[in-house]
C-alpha atoms as a PDB file:
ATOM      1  CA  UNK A   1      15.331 110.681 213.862  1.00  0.00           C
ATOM      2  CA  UNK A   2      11.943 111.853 212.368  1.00  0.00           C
ATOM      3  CA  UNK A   3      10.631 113.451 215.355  1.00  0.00           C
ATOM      4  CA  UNK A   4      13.822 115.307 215.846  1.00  0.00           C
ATOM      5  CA  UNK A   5      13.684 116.473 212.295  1.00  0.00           C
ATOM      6  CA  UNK A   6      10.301 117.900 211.928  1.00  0.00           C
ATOM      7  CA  UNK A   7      10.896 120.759 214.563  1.00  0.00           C
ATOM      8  CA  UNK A   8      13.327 122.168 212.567  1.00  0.00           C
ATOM      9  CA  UNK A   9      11.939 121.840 209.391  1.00  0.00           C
ATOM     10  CA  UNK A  10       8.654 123.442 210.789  1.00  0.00           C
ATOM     11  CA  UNK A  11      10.785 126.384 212.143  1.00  0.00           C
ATOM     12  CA  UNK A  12      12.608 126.763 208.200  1.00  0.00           C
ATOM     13  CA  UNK A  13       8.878 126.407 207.113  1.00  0.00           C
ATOM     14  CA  UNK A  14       8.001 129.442 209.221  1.00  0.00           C
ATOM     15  CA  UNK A  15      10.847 131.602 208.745  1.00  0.00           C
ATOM     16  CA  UNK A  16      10.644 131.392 204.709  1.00  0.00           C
ATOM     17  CA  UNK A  17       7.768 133.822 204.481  1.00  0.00           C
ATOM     18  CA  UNK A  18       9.346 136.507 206.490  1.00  0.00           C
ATOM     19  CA  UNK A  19      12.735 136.064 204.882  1.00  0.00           C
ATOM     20  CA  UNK A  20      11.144 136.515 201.485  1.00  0.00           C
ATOM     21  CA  UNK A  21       9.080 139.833 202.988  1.00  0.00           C
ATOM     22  CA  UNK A  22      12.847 140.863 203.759  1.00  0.00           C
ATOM     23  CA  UNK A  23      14.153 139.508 199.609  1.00  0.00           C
ATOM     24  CA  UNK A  24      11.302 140.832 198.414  1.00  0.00           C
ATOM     25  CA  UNK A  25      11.992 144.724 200.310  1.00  0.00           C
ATOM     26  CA  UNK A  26      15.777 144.741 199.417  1.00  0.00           C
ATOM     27  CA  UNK A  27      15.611 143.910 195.870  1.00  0.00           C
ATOM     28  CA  UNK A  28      12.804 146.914 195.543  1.00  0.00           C
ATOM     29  CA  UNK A  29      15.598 149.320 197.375  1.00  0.00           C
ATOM     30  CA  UNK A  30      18.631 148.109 195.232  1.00  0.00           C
ATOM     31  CA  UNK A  31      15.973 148.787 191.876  1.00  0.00           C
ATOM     32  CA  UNK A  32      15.372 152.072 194.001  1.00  0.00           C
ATOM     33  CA  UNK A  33      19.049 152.903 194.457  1.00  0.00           C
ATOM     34  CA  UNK A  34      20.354 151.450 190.955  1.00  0.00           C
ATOM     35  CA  UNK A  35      18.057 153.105 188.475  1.00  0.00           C
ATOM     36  CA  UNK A  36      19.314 156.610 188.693  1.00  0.00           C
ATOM     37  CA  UNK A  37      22.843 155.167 188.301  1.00  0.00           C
ATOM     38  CA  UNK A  38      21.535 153.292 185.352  1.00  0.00           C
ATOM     39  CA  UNK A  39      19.450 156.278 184.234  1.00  0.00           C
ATOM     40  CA  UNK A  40      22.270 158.715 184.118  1.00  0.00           C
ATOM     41  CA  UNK A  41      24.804 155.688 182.534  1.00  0.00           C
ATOM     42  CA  UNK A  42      22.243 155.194 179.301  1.00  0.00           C
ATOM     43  CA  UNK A  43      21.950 159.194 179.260  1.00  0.00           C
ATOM     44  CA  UNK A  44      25.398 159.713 179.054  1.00  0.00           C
ATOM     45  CA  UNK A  45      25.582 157.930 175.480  1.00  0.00           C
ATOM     46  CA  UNK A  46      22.644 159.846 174.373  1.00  0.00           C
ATOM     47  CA  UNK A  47      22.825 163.754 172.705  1.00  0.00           C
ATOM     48  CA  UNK A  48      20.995 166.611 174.275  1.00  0.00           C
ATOM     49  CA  UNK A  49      18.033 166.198 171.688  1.00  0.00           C
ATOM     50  CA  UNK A  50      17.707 162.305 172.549  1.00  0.00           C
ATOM     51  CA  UNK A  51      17.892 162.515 176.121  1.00  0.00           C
ATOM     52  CA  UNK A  52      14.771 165.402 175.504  1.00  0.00           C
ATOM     53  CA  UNK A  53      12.506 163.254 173.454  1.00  0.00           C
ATOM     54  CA  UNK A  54      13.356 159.811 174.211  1.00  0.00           C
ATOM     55  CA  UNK A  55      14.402 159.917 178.413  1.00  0.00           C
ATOM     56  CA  UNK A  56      13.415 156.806 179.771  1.00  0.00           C
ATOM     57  CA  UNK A  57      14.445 154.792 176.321  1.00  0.00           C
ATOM     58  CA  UNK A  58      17.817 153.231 175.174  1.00  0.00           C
ATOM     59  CA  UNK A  59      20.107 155.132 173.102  1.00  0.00           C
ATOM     60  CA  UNK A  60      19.019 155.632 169.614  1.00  0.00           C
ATOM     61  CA  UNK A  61      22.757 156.372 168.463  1.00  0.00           C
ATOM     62  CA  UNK A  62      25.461 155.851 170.849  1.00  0.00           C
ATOM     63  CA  UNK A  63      27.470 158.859 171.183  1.00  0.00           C
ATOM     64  CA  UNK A  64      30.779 157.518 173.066  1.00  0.00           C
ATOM     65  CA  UNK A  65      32.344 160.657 172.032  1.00  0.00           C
ATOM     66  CA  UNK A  66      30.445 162.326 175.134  1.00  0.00           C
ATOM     67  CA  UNK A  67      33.276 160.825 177.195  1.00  0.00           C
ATOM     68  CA  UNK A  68      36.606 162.043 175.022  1.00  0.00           C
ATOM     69  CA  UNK A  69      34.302 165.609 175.180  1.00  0.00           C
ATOM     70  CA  UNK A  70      33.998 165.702 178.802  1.00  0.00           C
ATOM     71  CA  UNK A  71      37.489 164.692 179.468  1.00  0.00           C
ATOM     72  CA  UNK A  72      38.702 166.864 177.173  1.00  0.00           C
ATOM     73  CA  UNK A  73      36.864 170.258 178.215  1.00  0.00           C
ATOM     74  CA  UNK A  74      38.749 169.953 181.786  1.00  0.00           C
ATOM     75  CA  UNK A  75      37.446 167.081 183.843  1.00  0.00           C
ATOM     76  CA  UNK A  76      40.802 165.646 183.304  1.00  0.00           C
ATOM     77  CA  UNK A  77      42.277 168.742 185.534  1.00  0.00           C
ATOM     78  CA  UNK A  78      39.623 168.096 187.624  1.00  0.00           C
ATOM     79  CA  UNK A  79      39.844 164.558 188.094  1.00  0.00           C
ATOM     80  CA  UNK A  80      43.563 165.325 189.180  1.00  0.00           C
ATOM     81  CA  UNK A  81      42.950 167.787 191.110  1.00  0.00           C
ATOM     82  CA  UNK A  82      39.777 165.693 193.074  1.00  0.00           C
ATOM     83  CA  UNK A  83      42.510 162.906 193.182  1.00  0.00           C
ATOM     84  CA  UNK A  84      45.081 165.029 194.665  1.00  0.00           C
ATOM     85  CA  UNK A  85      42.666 167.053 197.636  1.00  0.00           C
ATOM     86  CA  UNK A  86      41.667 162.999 198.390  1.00  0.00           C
ATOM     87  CA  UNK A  87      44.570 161.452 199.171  1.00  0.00           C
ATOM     88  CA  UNK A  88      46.272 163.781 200.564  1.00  0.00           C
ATOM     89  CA  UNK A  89      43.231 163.756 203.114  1.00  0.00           C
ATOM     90  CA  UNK A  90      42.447 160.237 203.562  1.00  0.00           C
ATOM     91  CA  UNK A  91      46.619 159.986 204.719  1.00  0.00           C
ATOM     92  CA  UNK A  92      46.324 163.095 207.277  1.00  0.00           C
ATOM     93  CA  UNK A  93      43.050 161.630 208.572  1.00  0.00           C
ATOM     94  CA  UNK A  94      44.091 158.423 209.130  1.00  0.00           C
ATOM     95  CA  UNK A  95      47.771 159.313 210.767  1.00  0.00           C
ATOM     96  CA  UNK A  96      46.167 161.575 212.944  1.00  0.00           C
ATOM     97  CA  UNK A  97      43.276 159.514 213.810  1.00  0.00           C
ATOM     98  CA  UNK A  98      45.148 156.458 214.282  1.00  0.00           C
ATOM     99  CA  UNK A  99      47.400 158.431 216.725  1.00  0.00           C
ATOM    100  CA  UNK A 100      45.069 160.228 218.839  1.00  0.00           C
ATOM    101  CA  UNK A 101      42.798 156.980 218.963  1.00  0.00           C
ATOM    102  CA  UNK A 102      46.264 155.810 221.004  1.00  0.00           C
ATOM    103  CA  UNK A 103      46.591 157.868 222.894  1.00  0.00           C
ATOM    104  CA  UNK A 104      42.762 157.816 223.940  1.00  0.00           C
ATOM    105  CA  UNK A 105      42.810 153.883 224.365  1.00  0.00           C
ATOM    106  CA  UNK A 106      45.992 153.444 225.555  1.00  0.00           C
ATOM    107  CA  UNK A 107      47.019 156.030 227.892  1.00  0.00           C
ATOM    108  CA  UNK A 108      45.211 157.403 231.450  1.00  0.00           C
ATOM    109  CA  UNK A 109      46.130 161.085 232.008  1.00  0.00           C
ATOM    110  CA  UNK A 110      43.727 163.795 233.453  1.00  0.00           C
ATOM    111  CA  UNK A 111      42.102 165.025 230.116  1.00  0.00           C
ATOM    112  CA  UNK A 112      41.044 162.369 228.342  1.00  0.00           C
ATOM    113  CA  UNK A 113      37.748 162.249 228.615  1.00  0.00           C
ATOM    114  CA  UNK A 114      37.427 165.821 227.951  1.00  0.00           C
ATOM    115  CA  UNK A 115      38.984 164.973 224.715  1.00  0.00           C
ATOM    116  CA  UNK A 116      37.084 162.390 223.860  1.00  0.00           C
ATOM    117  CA  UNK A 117      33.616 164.291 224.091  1.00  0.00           C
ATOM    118  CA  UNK A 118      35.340 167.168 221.986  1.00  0.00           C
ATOM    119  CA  UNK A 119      36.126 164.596 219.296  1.00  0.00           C
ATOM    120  CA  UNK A 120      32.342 163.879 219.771  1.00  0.00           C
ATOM    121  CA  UNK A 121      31.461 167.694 220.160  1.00  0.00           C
ATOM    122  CA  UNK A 122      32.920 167.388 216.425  1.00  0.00           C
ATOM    123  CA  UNK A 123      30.785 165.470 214.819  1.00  0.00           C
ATOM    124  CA  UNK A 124      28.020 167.812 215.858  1.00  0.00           C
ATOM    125  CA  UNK A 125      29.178 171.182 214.228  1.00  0.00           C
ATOM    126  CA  UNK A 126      27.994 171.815 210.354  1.00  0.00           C
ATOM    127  CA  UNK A 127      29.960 172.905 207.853  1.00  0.00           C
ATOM    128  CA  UNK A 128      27.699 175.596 206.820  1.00  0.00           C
ATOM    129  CA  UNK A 129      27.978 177.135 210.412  1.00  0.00           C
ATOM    130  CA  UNK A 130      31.781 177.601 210.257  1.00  0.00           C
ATOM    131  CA  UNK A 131      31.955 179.027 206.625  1.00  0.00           C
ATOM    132  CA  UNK A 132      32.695 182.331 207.329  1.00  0.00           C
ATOM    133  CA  UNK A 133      35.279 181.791 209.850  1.00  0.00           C
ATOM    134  CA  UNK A 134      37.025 179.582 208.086  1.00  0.00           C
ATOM    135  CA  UNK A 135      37.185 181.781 205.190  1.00  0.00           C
ATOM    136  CA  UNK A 136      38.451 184.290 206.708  1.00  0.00           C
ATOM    137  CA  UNK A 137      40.882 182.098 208.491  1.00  0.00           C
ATOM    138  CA  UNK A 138      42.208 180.987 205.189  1.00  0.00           C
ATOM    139  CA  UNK A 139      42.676 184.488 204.275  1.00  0.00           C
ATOM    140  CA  UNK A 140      44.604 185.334 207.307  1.00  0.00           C
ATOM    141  CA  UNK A 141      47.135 181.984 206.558  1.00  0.00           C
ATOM    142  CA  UNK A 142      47.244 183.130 203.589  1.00  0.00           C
ATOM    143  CA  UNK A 143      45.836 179.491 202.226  1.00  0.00           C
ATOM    144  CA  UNK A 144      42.739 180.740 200.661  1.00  0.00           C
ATOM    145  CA  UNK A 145      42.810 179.543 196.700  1.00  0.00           C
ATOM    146  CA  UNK A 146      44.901 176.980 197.368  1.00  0.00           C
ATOM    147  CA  UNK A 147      44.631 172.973 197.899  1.00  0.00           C
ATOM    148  CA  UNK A 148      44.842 173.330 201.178  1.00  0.00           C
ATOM    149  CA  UNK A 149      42.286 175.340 201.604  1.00  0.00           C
ATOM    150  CA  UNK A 150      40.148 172.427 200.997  1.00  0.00           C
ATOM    151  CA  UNK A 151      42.423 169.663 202.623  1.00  0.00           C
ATOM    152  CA  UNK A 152      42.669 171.267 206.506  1.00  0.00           C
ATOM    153  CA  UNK A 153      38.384 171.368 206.586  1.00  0.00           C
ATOM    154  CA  UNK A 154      38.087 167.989 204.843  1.00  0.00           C
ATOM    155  CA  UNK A 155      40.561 166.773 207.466  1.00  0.00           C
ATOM    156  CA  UNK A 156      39.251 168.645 210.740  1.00  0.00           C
ATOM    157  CA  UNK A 157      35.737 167.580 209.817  1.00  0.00           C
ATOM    158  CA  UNK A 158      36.400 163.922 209.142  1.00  0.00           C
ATOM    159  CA  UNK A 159      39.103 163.373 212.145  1.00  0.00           C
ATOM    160  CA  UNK A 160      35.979 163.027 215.050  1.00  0.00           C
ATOM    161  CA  UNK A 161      34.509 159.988 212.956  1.00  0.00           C
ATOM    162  CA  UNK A 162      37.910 158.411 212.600  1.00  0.00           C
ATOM    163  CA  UNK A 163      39.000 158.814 216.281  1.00  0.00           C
ATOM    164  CA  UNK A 164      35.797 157.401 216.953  1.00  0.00           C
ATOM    165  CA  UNK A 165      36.117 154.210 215.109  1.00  0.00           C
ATOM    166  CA  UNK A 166      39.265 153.311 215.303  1.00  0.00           C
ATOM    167  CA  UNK A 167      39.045 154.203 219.225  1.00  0.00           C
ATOM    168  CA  UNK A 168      36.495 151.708 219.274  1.00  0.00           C
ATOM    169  CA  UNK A 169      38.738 148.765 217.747  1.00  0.00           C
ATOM    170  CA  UNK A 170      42.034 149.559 219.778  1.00  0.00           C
ATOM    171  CA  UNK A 171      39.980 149.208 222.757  1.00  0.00           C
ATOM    172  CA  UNK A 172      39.551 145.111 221.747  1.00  0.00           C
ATOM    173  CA  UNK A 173      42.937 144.667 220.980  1.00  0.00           C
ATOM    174  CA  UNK A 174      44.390 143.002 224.362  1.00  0.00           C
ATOM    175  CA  UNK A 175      46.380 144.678 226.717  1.00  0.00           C
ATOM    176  CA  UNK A 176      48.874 141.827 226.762  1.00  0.00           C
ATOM    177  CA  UNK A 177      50.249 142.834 223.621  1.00  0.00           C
ATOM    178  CA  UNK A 178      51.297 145.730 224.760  1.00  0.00           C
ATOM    179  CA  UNK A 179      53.188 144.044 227.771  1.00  0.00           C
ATOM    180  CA  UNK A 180      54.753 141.680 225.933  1.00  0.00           C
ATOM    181  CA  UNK A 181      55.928 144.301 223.881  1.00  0.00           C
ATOM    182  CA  UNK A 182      57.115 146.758 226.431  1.00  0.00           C
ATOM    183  CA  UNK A 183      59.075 143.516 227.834  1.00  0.00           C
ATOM    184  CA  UNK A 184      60.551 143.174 224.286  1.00  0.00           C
ATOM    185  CA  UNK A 185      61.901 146.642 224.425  1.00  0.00           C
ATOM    186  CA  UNK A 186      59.664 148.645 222.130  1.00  0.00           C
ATOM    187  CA  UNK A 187      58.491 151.910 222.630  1.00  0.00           C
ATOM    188  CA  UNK A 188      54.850 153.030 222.843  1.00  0.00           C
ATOM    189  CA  UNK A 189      55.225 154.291 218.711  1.00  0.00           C
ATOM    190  CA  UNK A 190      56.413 150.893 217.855  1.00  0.00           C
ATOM    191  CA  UNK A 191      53.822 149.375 219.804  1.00  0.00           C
ATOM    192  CA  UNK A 192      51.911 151.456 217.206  1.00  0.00           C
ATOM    193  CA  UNK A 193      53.318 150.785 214.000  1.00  0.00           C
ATOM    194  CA  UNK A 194      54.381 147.299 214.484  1.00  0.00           C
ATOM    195  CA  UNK A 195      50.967 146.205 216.530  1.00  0.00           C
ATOM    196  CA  UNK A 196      48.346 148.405 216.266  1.00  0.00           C
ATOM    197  CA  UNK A 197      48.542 149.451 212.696  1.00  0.00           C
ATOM    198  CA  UNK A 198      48.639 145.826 211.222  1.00  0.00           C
ATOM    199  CA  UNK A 199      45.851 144.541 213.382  1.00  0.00           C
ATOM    200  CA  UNK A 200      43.307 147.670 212.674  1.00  0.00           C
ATOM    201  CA  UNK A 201      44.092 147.258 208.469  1.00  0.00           C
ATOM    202  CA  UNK A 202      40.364 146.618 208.334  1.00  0.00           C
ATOM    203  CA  UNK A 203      39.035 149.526 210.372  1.00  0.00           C
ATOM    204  CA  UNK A 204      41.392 151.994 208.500  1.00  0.00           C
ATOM    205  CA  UNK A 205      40.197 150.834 205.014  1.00  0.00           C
ATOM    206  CA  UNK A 206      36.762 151.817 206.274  1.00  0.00           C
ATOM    207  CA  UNK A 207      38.060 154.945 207.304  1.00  0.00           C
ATOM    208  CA  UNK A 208      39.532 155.627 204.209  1.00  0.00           C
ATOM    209  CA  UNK A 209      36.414 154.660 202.576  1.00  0.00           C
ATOM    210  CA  UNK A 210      34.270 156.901 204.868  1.00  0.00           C
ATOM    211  CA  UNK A 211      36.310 159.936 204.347  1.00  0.00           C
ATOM    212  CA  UNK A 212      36.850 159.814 200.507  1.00  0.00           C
ATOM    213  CA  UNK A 213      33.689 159.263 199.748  1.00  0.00           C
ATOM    214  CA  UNK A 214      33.136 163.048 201.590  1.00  0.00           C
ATOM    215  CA  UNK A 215      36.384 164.822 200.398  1.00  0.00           C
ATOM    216  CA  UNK A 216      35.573 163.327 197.030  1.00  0.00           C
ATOM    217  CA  UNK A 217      31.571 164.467 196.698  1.00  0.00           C
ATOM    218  CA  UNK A 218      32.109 168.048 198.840  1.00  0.00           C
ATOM    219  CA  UNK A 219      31.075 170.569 197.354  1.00  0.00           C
ATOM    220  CA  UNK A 220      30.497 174.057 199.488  1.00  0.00           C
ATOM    221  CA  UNK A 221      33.819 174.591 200.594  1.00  0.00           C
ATOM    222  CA  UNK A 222      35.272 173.276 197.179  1.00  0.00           C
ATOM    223  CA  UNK A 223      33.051 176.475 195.240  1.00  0.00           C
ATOM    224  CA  UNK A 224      34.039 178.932 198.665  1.00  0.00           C
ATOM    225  CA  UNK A 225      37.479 178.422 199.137  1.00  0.00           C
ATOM    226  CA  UNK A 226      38.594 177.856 195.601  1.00  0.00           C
ATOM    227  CA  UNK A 227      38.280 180.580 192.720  1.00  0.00           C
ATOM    228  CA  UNK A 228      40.854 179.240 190.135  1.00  0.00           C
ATOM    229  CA  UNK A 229      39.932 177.187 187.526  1.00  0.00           C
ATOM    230  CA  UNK A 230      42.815 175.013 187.411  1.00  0.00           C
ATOM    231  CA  UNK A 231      42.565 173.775 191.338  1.00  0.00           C
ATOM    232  CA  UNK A 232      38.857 173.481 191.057  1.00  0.00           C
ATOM    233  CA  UNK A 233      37.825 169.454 192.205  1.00  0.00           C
ATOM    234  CA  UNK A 234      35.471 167.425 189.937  1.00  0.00           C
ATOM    235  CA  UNK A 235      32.338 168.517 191.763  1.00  0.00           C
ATOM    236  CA  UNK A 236      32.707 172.578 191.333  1.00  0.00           C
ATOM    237  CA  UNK A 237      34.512 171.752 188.061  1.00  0.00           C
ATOM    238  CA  UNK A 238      31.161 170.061 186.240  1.00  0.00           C
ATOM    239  CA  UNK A 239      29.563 173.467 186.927  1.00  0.00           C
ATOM    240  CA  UNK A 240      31.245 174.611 184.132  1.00  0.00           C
ATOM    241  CA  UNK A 241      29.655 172.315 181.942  1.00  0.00           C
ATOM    242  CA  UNK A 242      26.422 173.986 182.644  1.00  0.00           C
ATOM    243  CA  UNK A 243      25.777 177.006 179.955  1.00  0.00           C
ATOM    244  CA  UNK A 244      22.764 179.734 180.988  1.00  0.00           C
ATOM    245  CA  UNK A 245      21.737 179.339 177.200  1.00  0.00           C
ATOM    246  CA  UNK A 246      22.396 175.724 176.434  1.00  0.00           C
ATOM    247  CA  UNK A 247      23.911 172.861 177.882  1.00  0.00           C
ATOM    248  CA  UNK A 248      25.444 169.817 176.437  1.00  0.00           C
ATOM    249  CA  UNK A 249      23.964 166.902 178.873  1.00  0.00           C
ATOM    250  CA  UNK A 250      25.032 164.316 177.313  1.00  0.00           C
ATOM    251  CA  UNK A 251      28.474 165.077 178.177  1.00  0.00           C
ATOM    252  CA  UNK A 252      27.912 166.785 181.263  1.00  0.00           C
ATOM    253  CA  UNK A 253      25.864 163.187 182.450  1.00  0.00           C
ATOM    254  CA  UNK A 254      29.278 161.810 180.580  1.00  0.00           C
ATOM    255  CA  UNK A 255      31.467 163.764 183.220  1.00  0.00           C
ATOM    256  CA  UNK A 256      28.809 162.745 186.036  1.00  0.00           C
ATOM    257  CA  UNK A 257      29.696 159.038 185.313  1.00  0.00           C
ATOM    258  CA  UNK A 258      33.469 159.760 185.010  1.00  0.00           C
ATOM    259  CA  UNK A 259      33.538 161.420 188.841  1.00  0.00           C
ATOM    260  CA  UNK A 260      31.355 158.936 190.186  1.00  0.00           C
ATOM    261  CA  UNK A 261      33.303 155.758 189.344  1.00  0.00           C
ATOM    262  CA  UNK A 262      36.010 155.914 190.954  1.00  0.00           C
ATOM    263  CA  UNK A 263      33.824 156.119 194.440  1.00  0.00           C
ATOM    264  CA  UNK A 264      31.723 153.040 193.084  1.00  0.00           C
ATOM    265  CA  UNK A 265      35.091 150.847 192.084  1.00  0.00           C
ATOM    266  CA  UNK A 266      36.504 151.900 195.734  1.00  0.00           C
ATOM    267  CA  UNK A 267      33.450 150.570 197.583  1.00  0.00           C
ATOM    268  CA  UNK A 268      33.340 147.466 195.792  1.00  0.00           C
ATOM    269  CA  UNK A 269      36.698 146.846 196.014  1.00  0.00           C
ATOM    270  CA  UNK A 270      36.703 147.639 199.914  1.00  0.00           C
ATOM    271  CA  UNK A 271      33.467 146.412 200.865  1.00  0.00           C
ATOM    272  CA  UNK A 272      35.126 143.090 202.396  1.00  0.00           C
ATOM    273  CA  UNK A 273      36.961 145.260 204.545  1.00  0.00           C
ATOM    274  CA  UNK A 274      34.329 148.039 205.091  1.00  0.00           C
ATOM    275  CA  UNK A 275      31.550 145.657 206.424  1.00  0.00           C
ATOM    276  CA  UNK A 276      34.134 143.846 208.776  1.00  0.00           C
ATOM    277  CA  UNK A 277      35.674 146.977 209.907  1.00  0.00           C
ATOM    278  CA  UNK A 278      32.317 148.497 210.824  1.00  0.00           C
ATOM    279  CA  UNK A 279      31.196 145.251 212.138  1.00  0.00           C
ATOM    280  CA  UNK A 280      34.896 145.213 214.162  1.00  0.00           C
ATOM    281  CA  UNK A 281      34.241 149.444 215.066  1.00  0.00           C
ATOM    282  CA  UNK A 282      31.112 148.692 216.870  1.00  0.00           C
ATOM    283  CA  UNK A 283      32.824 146.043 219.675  1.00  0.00           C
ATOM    284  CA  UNK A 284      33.447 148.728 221.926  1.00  0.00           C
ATOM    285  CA  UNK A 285      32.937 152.168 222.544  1.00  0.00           C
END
């Protein structure tokens, strides 16, 4: 019993100094990563003259009004509006990502892998390089200065990532299923909905995840293809907050905190699902 114990505690003896290397590197990267968040979060209590003279200090008087300012001078319209562009993209992206990851699992026809290194092709072209013909694509639809002037890109630029992914998991789903489904009578949609859809919950959340995290940050085609005040999403919107004389930045750091919560709240709430569904994404390809 000794001699069979000693082995392993000599190899938990010689692992411990490399695992704390590997403590010792994360904790200095979450530091790295939290301290601006923290940073901005103390600023955003502080007044314009406190942030100035005392930056790296706590609050000398706590000014939770910053908030009630911000939300009051139009990041409520904003937050709406950022809310609105979001969801309406994460649902398009995921319905037709979900369905054309079928069809590129699931069915042989002549095509498909054509299709499958366009969707790849995708994920290669920047947005910057197709600015000026979408713009004047929304002008000929007659979309430009609307919402969807911002949903369609958000979509068509997220869609390759999704197909990818979820491509990926439908390909470890047995084929079985579908037999014993097609014996049961369902078509290949209800295959879909009833199999497919329930099984991949994970990989969609980190879809979802994925993609609002870019429809809600973007930011170029949000100033291009939006002039109106009133549809502008929280990241043009907080320009506004910025005067060429003076600016407030205690409530514009207020209204910096405000867009970036909700993001924070989704990934914690999702990360469960996110590091499975990446972890389940990567089976396959």
């Amino acid at each position: 019993m000794l001699t069979a114990a000693q082995p392993q505690q000599t190899r938990t003896r010689v692992r411990h100094p490399s695992l704390v290397g590997v403590y010792l590197l994360l904790i200095v990267y979450a530091l790295l990563v939290a301290y601006p968040l923290l940073w901005m979060l103390l600023s955003s209590f502080k007044s314009t003259q406190d942030i100035y003279q005392r930056s790296w200090s706590l609050p000398q008087e706590w000014h939770f009004e910053n908030y009630l300012t911000a939300w009051n001078q139009g990041i409520s319209d904003y937050f709406l509006n950022s809310v609105i562009v979001t969801g309406s993209t994460i649902a398009l992206t995921l319905l037709l990502g979900s369905l054309c990851a079928y069809g590129l699992s699931r069915f042989d026809f002549r095509y498909s892998n054509a299709l499958l290194l366009l969707c790849i092709g995708g994920m290669l072209v920047s947005p910057q390089v197709s600015l000026v013909p979408l713009f004047k694509m929304m002008q000929a639809l007659h979309i430009h200065d609307t919402f969807l002037a911002m949903i369609l890109p958000y979509v068509a630029y997220r869609l390759p990532m999704t197909v990818l992914l979820v491509r990926s998991f439908f390909l470890s789903i047995p084929r079985e299923l579908d037999e014993a489904a097609y014996i049961d009578g369902c078509t290949p949609l209800q295959i879909f909905w009833r199999i497919y859809l329930p099984l991949s919950r994970s990989i969609l959340l980190t879809a979802a995840v994925l993609t609002a995290y870019y429809a809600w940050n973007e930011f170029l085609f949000a100033i291009i293809f939006i002039d109106s005040d009133h549809l502008k999403t929280i990241p043009a919107g907080l320009m506004n907050f910025r005067d060429a004389l003076s600016t407030n930045w205690g409530v514009l750091l207020a209204g910096l905190v405000i867009a970036a919560l909700p993001i924070i709240v989704l990934f914690l709430s999702m990360q469960k699902y996110f590091l499975s569904g990446m972890t389940a994404g990567s089976v396959k390809g």
